[in-house]
C-alpha atoms as a PDB file:
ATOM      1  CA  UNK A   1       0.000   0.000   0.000  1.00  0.00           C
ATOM      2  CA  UNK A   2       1.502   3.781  -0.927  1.00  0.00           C
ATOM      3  CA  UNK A   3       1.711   6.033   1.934  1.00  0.00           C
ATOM      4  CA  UNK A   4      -0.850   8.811   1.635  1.00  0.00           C
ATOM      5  CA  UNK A   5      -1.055  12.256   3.037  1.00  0.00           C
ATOM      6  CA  UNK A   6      -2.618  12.893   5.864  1.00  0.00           C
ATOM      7  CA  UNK A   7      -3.439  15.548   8.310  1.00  0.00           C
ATOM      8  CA  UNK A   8      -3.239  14.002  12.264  1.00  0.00           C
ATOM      9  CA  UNK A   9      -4.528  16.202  15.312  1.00  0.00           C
ATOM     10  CA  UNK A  10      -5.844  15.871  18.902  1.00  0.00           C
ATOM     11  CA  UNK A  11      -6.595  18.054  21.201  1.00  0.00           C
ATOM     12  CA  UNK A  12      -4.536  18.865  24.296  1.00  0.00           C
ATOM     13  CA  UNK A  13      -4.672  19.173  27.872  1.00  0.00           C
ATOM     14  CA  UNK A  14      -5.239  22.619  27.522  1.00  0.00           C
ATOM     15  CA  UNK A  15      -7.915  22.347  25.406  1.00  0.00           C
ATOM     16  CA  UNK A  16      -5.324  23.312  22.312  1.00  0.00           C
ATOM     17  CA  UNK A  17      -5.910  21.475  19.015  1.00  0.00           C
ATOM     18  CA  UNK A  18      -2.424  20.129  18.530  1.00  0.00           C
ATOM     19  CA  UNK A  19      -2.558  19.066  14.393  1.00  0.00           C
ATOM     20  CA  UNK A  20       0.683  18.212  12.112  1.00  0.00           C
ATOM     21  CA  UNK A  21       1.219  16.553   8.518  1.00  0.00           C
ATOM     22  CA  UNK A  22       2.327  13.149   7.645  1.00  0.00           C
ATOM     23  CA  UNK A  23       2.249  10.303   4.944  1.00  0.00           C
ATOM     24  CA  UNK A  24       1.496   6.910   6.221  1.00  0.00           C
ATOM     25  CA  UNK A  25      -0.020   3.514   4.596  1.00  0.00           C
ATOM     26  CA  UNK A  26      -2.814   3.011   7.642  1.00  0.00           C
ATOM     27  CA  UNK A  27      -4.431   4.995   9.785  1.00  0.00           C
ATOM     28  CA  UNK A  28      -2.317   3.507  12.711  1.00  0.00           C
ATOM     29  CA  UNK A  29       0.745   4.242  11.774  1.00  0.00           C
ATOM     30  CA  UNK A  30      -0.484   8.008  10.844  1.00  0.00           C
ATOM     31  CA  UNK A  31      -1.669   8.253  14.271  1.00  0.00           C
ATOM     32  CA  UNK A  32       1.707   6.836  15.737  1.00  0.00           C
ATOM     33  CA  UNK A  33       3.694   9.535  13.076  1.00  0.00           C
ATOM     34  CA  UNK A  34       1.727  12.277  14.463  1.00  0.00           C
ATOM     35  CA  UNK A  35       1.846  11.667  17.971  1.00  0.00           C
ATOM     36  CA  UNK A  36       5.449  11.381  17.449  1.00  0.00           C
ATOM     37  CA  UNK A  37       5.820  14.342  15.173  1.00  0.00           C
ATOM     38  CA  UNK A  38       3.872  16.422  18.072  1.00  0.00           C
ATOM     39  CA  UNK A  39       6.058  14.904  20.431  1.00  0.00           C
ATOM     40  CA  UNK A  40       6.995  17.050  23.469  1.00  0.00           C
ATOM     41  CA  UNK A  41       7.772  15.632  26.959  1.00  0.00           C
ATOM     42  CA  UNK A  42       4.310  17.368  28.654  1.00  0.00           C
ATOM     43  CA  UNK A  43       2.068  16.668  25.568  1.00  0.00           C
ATOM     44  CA  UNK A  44       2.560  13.109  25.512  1.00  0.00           C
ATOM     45  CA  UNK A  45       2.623  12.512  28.879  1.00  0.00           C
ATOM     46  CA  UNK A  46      -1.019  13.999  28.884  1.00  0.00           C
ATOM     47  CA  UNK A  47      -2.071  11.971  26.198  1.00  0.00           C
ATOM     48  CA  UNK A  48      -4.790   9.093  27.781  1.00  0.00           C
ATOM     49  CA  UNK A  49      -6.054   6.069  26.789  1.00  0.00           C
ATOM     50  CA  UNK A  50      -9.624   8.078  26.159  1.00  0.00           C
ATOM     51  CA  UNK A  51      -7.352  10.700  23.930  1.00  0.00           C
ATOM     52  CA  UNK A  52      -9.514  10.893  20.712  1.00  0.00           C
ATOM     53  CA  UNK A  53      -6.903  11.170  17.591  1.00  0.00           C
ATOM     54  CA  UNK A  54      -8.232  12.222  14.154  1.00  0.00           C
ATOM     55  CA  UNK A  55      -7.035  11.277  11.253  1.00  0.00           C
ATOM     56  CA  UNK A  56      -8.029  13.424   8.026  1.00  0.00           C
ATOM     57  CA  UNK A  57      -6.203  11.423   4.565  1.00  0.00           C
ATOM     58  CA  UNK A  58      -6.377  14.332   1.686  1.00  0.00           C
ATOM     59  CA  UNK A  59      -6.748  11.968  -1.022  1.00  0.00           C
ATOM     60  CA  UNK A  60      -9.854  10.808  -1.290  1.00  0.00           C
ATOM     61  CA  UNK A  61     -10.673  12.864   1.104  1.00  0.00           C
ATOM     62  CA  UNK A  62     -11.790  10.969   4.473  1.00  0.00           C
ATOM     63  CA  UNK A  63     -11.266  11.278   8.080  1.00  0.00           C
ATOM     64  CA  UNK A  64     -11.357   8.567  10.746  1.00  0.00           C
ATOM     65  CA  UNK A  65     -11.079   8.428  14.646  1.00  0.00           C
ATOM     66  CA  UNK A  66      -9.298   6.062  16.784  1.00  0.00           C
ATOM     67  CA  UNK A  67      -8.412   6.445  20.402  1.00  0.00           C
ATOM     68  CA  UNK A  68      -5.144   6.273  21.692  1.00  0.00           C
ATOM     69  CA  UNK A  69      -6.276   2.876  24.172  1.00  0.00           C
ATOM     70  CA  UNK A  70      -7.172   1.288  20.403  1.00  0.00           C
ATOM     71  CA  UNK A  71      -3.973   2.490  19.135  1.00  0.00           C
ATOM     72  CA  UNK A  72      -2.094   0.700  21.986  1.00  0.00           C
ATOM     73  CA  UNK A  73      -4.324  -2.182  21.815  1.00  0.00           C
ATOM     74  CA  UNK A  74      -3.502  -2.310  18.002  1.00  0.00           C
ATOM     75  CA  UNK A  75       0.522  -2.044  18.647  1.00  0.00           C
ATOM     76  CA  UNK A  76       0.352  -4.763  20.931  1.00  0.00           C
ATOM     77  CA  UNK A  77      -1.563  -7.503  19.151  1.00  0.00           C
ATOM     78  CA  UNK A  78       0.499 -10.032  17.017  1.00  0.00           C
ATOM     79  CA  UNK A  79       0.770  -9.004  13.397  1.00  0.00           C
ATOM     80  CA  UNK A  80      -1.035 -11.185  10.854  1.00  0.00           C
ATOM     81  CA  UNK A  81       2.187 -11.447   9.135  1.00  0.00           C
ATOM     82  CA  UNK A  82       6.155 -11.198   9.134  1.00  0.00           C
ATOM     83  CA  UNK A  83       5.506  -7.834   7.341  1.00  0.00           C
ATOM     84  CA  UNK A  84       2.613  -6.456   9.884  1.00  0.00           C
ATOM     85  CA  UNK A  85       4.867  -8.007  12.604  1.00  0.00           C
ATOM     86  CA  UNK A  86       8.025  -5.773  11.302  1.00  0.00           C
ATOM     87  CA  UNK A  87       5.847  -2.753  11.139  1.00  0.00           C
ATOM     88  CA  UNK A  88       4.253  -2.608  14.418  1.00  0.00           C
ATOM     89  CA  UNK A  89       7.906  -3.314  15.928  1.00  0.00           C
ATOM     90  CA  UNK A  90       8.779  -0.045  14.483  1.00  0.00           C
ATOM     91  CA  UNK A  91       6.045   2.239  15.280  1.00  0.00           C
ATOM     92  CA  UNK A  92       6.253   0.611  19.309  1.00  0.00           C
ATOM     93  CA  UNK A  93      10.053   1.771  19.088  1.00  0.00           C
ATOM     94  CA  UNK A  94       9.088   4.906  17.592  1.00  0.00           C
ATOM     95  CA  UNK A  95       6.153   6.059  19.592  1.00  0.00           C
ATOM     96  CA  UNK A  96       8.390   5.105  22.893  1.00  0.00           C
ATOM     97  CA  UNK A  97      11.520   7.114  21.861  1.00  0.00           C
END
């Protein structure tokens, strides 16, 4: 699958819409990019399992939700394959550095 554009916010403890651009094959790993690309000692730290994370793709045009508890839940499940296996190593690694 080709990585797509997307847009990737969520909104802060303060009540701040927190937003940044990325390409990414599925919405997971956009959400993982973004959080990452956002990253900042205080913001993640504040991010909960009940953190709603929105993921707009430009092209087609399409936005979808996941919360950062599915994210994790997602990450931490066995990958149907070597590939999906591979992949989700990375974004864990990622998301925790």
């Amino acid at each position: 699958m080709a990585a797509k554009p997307c847009r990737v916010s969520f909104t802060d403890a303060d009540g701040v819409i927190q937003v940044v651009h990325v390409s990414a094959e599925s919405l997971y790993e956009a959400a993982v990019l973004g959080l990452k690309a956002l990253n900042r000692p205080d913001w993640i730290e504040a991010v909960g399992p009940y953190t709603r994370i929105t993921v707009r793709v430009h092209e087609p045009a399409v936005e979808h939700f996941v919360m950062f508890a599915q994210l994790n839940q997602w990450l931490n499940r066995a990958g149907r394959n070597r590939a999906e296996q591979e992949k989700k190593k990375k974004l864990k690694e990622l998301l925790a550095s």
